[in-house]
Protein backbone atom coordinates (compact mmCIF):
# COMPACT_ATOMS: atom_id res chain seq x y z
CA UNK A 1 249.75 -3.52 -118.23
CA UNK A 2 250.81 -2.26 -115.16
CA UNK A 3 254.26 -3.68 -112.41
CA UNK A 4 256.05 -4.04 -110.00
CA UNK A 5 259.71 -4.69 -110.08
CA UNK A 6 258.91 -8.53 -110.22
CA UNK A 7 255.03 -8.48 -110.74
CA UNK A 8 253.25 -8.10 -113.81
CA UNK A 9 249.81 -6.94 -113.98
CA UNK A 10 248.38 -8.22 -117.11
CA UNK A 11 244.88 -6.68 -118.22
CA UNK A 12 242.37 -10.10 -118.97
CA UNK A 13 241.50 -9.89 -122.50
CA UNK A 14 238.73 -12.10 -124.30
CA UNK A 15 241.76 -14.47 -125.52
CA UNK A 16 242.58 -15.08 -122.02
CA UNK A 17 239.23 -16.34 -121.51
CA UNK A 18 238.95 -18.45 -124.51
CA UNK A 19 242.71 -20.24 -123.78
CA UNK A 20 241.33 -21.27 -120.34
CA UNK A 21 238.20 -22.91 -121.39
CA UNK A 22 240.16 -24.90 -123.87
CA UNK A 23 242.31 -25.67 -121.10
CA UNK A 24 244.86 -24.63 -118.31
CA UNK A 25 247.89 -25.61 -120.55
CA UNK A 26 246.45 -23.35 -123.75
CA UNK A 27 246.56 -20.68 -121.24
CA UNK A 28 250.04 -21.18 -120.25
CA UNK A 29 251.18 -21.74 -123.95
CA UNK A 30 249.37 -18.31 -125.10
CA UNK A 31 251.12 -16.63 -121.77
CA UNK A 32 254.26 -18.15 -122.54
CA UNK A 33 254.25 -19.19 -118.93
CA UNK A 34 253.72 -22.18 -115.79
CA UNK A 35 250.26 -22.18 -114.16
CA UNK A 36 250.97 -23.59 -110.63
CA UNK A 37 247.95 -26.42 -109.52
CA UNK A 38 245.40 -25.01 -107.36
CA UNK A 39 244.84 -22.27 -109.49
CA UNK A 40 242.38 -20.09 -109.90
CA UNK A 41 240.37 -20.75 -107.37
CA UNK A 42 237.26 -18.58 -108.90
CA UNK A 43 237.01 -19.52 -112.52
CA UNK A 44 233.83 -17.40 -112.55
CA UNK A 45 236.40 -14.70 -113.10
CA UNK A 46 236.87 -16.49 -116.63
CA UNK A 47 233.52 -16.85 -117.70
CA UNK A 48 232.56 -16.26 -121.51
CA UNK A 49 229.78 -14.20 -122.37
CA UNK A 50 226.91 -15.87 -122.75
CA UNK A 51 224.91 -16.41 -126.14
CA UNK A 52 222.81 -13.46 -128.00
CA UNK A 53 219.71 -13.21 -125.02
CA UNK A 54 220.78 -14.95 -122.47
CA UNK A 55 221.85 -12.88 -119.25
CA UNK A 56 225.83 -13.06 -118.42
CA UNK A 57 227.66 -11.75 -115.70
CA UNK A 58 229.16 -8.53 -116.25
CA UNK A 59 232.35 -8.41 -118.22
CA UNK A 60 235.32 -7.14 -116.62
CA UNK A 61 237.42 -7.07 -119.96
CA UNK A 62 236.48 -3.03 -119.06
CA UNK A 63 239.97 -1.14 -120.31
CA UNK A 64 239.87 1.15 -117.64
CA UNK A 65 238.93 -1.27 -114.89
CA UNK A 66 239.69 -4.45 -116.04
CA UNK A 67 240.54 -7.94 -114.62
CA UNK A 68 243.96 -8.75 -114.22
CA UNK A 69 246.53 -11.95 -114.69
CA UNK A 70 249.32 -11.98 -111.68
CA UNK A 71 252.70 -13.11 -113.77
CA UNK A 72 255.93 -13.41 -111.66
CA UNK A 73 258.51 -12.24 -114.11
CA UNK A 74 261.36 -13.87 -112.28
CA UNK A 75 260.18 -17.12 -112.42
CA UNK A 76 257.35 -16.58 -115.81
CA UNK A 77 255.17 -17.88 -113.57
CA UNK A 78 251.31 -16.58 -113.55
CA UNK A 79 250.98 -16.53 -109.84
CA UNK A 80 247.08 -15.30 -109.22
CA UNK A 81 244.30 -12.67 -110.74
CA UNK A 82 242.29 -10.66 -109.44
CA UNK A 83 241.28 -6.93 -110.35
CA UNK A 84 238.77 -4.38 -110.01
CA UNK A 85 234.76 -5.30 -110.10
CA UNK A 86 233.84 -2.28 -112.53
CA UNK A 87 234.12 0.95 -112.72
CA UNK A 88 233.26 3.40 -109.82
CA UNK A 89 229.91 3.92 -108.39
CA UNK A 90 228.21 7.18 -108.53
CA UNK A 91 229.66 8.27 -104.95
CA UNK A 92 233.46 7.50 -106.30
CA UNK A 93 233.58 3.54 -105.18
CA UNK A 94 235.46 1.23 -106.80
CA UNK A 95 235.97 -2.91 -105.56
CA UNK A 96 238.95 -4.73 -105.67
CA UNK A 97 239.82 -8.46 -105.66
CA UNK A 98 242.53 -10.89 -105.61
CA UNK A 99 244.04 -14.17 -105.40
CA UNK A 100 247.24 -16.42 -105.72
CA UNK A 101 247.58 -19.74 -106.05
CA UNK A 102 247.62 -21.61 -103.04
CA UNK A 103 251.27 -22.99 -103.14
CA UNK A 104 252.91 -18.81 -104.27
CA UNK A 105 251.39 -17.85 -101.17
CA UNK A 106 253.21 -15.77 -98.37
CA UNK A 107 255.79 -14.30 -100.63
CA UNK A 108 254.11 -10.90 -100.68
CA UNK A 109 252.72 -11.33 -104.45
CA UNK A 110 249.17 -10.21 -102.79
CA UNK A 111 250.41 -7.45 -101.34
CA UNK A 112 252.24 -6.13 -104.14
CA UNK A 113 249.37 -6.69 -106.60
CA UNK A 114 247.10 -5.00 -104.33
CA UNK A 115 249.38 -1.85 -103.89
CA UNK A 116 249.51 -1.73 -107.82
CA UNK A 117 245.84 -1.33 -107.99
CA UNK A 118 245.39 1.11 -105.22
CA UNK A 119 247.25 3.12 -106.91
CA UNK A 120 245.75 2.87 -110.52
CA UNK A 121 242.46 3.41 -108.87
CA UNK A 122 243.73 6.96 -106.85
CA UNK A 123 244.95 8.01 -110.62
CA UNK A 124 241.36 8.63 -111.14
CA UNK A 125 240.41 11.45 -109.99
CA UNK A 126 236.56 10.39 -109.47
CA UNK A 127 237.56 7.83 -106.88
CA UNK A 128 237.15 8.36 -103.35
CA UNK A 129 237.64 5.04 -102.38
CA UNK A 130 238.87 1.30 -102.51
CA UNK A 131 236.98 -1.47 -100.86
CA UNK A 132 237.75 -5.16 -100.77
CA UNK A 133 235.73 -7.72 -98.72
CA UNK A 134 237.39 -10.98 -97.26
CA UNK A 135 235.21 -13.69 -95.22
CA UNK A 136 234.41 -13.03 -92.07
CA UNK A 137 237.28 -14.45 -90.10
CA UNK A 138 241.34 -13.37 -89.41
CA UNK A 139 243.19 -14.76 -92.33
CA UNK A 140 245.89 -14.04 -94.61
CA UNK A 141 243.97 -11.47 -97.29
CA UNK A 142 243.01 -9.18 -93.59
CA UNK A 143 246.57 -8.94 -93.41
CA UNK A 144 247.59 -8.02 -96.91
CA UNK A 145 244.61 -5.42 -96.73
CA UNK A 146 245.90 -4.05 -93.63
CA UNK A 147 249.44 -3.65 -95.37
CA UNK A 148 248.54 -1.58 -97.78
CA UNK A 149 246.73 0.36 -95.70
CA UNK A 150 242.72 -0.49 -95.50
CA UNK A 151 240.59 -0.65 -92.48
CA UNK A 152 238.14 -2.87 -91.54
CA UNK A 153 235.02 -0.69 -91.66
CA UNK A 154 232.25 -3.80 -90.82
CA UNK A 155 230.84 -7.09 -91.60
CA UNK A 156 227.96 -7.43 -94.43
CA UNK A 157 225.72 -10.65 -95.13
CA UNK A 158 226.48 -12.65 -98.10
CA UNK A 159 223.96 -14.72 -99.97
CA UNK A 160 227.02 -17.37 -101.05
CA UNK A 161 228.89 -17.89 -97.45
CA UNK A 162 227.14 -16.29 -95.15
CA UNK A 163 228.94 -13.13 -94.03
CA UNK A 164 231.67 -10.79 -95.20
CA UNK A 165 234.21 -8.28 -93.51
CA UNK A 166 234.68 -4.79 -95.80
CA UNK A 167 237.84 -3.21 -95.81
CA UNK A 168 238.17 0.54 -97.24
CA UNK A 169 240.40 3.16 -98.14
CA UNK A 170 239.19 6.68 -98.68
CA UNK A 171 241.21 8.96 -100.30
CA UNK A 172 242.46 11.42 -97.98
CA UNK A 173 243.80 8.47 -95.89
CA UNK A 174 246.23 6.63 -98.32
């Protein structure tokens, strides 16, 4: 588990992922917390493993670089997820992701759960850097990256919508 002084970061756990396919509110109950409409917006993130031989998507339940629930403390509200996308590549490269629910936007929850990662990911001494990617347009997670100090380093295709804008931070520049 990892905080701010209002944010939670809670590591995604198997039981996570079990309460939400039962449903939203058996997530909330095991949470002990209110699950604002709109969210999440990529329930791939919750995905089960699939059944002995058939091919899953990888899990990020990783204890080192896991997933993570977004709880507001203040108001025991979970507020978005989001996380890292494994563990670094050989050359020190690690992902991260995020989101919050659509109506807890613009209260600087992304911001803050991004600067909470950055940081656990510059504990390890292997990384030499953090990259996100956003779609390929100006919009609100461009200027939570920029806060917390990533540059845009280039726009990459994408098989699912089209194009994508990486943002990075090495290192030696945080």
């Amino acid at each position: 588990m990892k905080w701010t002084a209002d944010l939670e970061l809670l590591a995604l756990l198997p039981a996570h992922k079990e309460a939400f396919h039962r449903g939203r509110e058996h997530l909330a109950a095991l949470l002990a917390v209110a699950i604002p409409d709109g969210w999440p917006q990529f329930p791939e993130a919750f995905d089960l493993p699939a059944p002995s031989g058939i091919p899953a998507l990888p899990d990020l339940t990783n204890a080192e670089w896991p997933a993570y629930l977004f709880i507001w403390r203040g108001g025991s509200t979970l507020v978005g997820s989001g996380g890292f996308a494994g563990p670094p590549d050989t050359g020190g490269v690690v992902e991260i992701g995020y989101e919050i629910a659509p109506t807890l936007r613009n209260r600087g929850l992304a911001t803050r759960a991004a600067e909470t990662m950055l940081k656990s990911a510059f504990r390890h001494p292997q990384v030499r850097a953090v990259v996100a990617h956003t779609l390929a347009e100006e919009n609100a997670s461009n200027a939570v990256l920029r806060k917390v100090g990533m540059v845009f380093v280039g726009e990459l295709p994408n098989t699912e919508v089209g194009k994508v804008w990486r943002w990075e931070l090495r290192r030696q520049d945080q």
